[in-house]
C-alpha atoms as a PDB file:
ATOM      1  CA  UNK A   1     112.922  54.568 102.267  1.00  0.00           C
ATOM      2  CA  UNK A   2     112.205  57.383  99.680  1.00  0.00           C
ATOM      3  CA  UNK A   3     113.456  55.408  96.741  1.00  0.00           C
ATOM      4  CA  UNK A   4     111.185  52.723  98.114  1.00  0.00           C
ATOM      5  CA  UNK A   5     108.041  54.870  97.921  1.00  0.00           C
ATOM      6  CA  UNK A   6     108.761  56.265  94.561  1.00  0.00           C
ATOM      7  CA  UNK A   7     108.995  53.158  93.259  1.00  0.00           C
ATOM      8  CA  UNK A   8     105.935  51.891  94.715  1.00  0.00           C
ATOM      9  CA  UNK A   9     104.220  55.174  93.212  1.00  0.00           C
ATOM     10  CA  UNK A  10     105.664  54.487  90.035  1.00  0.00           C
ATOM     11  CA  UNK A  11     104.300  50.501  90.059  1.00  0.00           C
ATOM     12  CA  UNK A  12     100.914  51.227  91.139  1.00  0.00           C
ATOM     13  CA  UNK A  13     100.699  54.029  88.084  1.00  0.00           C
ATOM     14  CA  UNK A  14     101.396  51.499  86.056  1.00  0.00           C
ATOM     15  CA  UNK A  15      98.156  49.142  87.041  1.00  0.00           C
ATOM     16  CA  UNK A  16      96.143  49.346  83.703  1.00  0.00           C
ATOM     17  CA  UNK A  17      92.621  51.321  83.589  1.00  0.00           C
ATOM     18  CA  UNK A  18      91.286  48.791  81.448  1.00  0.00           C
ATOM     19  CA  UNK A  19      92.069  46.167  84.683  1.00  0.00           C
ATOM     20  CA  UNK A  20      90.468  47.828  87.234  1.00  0.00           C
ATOM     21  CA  UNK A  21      87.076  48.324  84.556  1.00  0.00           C
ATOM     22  CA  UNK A  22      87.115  44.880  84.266  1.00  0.00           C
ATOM     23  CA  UNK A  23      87.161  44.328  87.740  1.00  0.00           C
ATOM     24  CA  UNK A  24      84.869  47.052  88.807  1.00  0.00           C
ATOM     25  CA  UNK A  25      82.353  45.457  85.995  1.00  0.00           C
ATOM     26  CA  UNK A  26      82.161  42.415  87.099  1.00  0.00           C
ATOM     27  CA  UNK A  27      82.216  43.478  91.101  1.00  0.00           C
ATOM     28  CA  UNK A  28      79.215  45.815  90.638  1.00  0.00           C
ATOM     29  CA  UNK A  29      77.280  43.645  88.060  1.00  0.00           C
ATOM     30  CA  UNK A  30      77.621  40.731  90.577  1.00  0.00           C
ATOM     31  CA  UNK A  31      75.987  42.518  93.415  1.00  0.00           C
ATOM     32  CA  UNK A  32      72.828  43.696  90.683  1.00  0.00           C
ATOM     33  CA  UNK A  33      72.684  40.332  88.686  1.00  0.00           C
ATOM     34  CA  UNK A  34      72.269  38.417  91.962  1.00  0.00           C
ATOM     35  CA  UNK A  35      69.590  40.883  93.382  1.00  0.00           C
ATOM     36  CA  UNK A  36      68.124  40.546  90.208  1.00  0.00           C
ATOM     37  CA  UNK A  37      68.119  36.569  90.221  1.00  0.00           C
ATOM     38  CA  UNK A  38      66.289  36.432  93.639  1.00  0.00           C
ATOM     39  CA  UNK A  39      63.164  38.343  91.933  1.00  0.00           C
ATOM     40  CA  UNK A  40      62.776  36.154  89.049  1.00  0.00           C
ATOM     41  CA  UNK A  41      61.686  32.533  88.949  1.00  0.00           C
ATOM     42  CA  UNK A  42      63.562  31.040  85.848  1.00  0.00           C
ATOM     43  CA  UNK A  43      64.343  33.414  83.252  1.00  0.00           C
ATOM     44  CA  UNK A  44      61.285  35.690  82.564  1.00  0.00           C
ATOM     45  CA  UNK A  45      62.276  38.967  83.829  1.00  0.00           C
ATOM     46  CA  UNK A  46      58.754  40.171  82.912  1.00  0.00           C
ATOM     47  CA  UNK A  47      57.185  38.106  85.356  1.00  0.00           C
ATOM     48  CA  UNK A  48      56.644  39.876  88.524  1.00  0.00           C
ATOM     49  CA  UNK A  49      56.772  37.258  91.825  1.00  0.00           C
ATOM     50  CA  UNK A  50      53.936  37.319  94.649  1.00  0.00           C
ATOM     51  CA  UNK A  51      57.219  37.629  96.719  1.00  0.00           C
ATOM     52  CA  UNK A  52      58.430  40.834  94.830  1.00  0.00           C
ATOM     53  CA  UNK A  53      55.515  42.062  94.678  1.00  0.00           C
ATOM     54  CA  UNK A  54      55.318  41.890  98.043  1.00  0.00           C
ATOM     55  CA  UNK A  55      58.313  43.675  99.231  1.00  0.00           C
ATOM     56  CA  UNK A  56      57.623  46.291  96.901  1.00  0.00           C
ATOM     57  CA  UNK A  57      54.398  47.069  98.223  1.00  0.00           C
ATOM     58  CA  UNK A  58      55.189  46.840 102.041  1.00  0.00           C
ATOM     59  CA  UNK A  59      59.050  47.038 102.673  1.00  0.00           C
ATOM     60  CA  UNK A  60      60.455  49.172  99.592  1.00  0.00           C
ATOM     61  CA  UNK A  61      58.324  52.188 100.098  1.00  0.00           C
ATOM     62  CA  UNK A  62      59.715  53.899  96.108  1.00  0.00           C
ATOM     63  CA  UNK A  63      57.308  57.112  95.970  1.00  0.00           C
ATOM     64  CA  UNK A  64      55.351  57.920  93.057  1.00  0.00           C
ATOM     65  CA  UNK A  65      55.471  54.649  91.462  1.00  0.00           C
ATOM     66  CA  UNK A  66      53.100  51.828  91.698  1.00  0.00           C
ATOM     67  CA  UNK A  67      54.713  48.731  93.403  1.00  0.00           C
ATOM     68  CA  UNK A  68      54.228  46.823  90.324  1.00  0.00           C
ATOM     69  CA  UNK A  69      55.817  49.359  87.677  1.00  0.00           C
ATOM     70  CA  UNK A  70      58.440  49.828  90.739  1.00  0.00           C
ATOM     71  CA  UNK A  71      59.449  46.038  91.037  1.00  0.00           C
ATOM     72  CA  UNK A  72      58.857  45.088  86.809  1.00  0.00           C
ATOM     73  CA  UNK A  73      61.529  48.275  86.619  1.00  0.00           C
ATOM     74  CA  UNK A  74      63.785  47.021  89.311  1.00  0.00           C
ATOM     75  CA  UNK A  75      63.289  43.490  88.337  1.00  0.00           C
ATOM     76  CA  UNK A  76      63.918  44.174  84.415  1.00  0.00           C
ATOM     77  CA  UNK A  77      67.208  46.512  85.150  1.00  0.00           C
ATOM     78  CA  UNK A  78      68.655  44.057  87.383  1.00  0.00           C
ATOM     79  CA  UNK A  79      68.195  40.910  84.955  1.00  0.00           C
ATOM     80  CA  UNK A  80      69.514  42.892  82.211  1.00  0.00           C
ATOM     81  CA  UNK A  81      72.551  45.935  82.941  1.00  0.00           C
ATOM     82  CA  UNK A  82      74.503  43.780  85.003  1.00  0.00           C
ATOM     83  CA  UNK A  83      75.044  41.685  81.347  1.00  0.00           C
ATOM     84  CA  UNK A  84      75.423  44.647  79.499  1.00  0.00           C
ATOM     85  CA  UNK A  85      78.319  45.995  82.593  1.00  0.00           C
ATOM     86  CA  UNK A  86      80.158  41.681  81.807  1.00  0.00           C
ATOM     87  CA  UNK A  87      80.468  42.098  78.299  1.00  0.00           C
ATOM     88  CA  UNK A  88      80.925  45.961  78.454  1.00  0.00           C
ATOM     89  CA  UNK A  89      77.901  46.702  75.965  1.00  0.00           C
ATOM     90  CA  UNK A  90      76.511  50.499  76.469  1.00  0.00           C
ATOM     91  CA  UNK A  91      78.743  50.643  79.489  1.00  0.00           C
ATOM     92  CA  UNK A  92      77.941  54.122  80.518  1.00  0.00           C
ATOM     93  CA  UNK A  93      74.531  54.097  80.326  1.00  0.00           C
ATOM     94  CA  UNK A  94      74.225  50.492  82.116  1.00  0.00           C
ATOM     95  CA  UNK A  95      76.206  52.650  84.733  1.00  0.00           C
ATOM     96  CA  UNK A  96      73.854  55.276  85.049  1.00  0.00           C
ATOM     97  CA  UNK A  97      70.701  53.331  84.762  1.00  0.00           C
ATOM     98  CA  UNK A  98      72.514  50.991  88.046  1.00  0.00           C
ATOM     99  CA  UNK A  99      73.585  54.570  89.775  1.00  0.00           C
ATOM    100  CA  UNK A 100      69.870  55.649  89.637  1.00  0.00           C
ATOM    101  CA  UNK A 101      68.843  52.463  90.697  1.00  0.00           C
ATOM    102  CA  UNK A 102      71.183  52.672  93.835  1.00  0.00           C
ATOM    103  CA  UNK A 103      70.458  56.369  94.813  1.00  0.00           C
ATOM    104  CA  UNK A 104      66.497  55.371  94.859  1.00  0.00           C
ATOM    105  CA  UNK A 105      67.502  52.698  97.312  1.00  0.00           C
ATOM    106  CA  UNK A 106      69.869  55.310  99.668  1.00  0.00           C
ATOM    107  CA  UNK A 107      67.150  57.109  99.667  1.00  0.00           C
ATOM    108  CA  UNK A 108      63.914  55.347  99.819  1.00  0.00           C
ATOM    109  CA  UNK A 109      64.362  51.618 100.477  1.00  0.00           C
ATOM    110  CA  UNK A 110      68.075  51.479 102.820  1.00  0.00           C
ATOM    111  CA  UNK A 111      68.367  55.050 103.898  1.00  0.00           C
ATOM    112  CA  UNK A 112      71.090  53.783 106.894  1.00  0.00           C
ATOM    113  CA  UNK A 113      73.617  51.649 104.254  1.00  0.00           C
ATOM    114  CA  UNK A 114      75.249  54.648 102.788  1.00  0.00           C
ATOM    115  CA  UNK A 115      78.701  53.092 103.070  1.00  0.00           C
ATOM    116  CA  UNK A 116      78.085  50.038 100.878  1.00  0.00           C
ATOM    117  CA  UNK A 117      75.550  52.112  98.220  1.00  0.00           C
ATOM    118  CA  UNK A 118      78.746  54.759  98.048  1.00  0.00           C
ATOM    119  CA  UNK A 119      80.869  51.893  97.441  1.00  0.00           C
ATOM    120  CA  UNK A 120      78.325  51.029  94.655  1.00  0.00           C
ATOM    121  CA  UNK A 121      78.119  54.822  93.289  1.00  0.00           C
ATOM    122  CA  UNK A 122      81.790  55.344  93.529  1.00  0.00           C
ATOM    123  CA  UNK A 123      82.635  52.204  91.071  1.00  0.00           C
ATOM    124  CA  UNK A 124      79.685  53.011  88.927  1.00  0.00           C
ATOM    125  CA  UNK A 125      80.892  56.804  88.900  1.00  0.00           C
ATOM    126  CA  UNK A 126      84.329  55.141  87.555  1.00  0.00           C
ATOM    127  CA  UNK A 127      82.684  53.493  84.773  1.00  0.00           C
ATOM    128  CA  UNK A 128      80.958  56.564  83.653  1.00  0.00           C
ATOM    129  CA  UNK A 129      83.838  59.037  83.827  1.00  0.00           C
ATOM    130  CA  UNK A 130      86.312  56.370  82.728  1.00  0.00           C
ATOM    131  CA  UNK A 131      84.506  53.848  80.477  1.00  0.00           C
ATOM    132  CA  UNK A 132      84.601  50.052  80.507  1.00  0.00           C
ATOM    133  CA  UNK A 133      88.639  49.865  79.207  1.00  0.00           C
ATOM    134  CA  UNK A 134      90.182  47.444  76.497  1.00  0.00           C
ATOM    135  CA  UNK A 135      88.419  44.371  77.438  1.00  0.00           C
ATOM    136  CA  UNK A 136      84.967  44.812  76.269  1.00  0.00           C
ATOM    137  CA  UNK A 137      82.498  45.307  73.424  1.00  0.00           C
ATOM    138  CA  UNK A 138      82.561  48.928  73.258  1.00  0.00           C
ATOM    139  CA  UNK A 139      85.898  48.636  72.837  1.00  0.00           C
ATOM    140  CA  UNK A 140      85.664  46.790  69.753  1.00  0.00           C
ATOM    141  CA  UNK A 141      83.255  49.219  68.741  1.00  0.00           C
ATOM    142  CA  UNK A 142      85.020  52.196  68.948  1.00  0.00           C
ATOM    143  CA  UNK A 143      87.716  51.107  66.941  1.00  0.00           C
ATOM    144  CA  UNK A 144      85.502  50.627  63.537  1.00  0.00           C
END
């Protein structure tokens, strides 16, 4: 039974970092990019809808910002880091601009979904300790 642990522990080092980027990337970008999609009508990201609008200045109560800066911010990072996170493109700082984004929700908008926003913060965490791994632009990048 010991031998059988040990050489489970010795298969699941061997899962590559650069895997479990790639999946985290596209995981966490998926949950932004389709938040993102539901605020837009086609493909201007600069165009603020009534409905966006809306929630931002009755249900997302985000202090010291207008609703409209709030939801042309949330609306503008949510259209755009997720694609930077898919083709891992300024990785760590798509991270961290998606980790502030999710902290201002535990705290302002969703105070009650910890669980799933430290599900969020833990993957994005990854990314910024860790980077985005072998499959992606920064990659490429880093090698010239």
């Amino acid at each position: 039974m010991i031998r059988l642990l040990y050489g489970l522990d010795g298969l699941f080092s061997r899962i590559p970092q650069s895997f479990i980027a790639l999946l985290g990337r596209l995981a966490i970008g998926l949950v932004f990019w389709n938040s993102g999609r539901t605020k837009v009508q086609g493909w201007n990201i600069f165009d603020v809808s009534e409905t966006t609008l809306y929630l931002f200045q009755n249900d997302y109560k985000v202090p010291l910002i207008p609703p409209e800066v709030a939801a042309l911010m949330a609306q503008v990072a949510e259209n755009t880091l997720p694609i930077l996170l898919f083709i891992g493109l300024a990785t760590r700082y798509a991270a961290v601009g998606l980790l502030v984004m999710t902290l201002v929700i535990e705290i302002f908008v969703y105070p009650g979904a910890y669980v799933v926003h430290g599900t969020w913060a833990t993957i994005l965490l990854m990314l910024i300790k860790w980077g985005p791994g072998v499959f992606s632009v920064d990659h490429l990048l880093s090698r010239r």
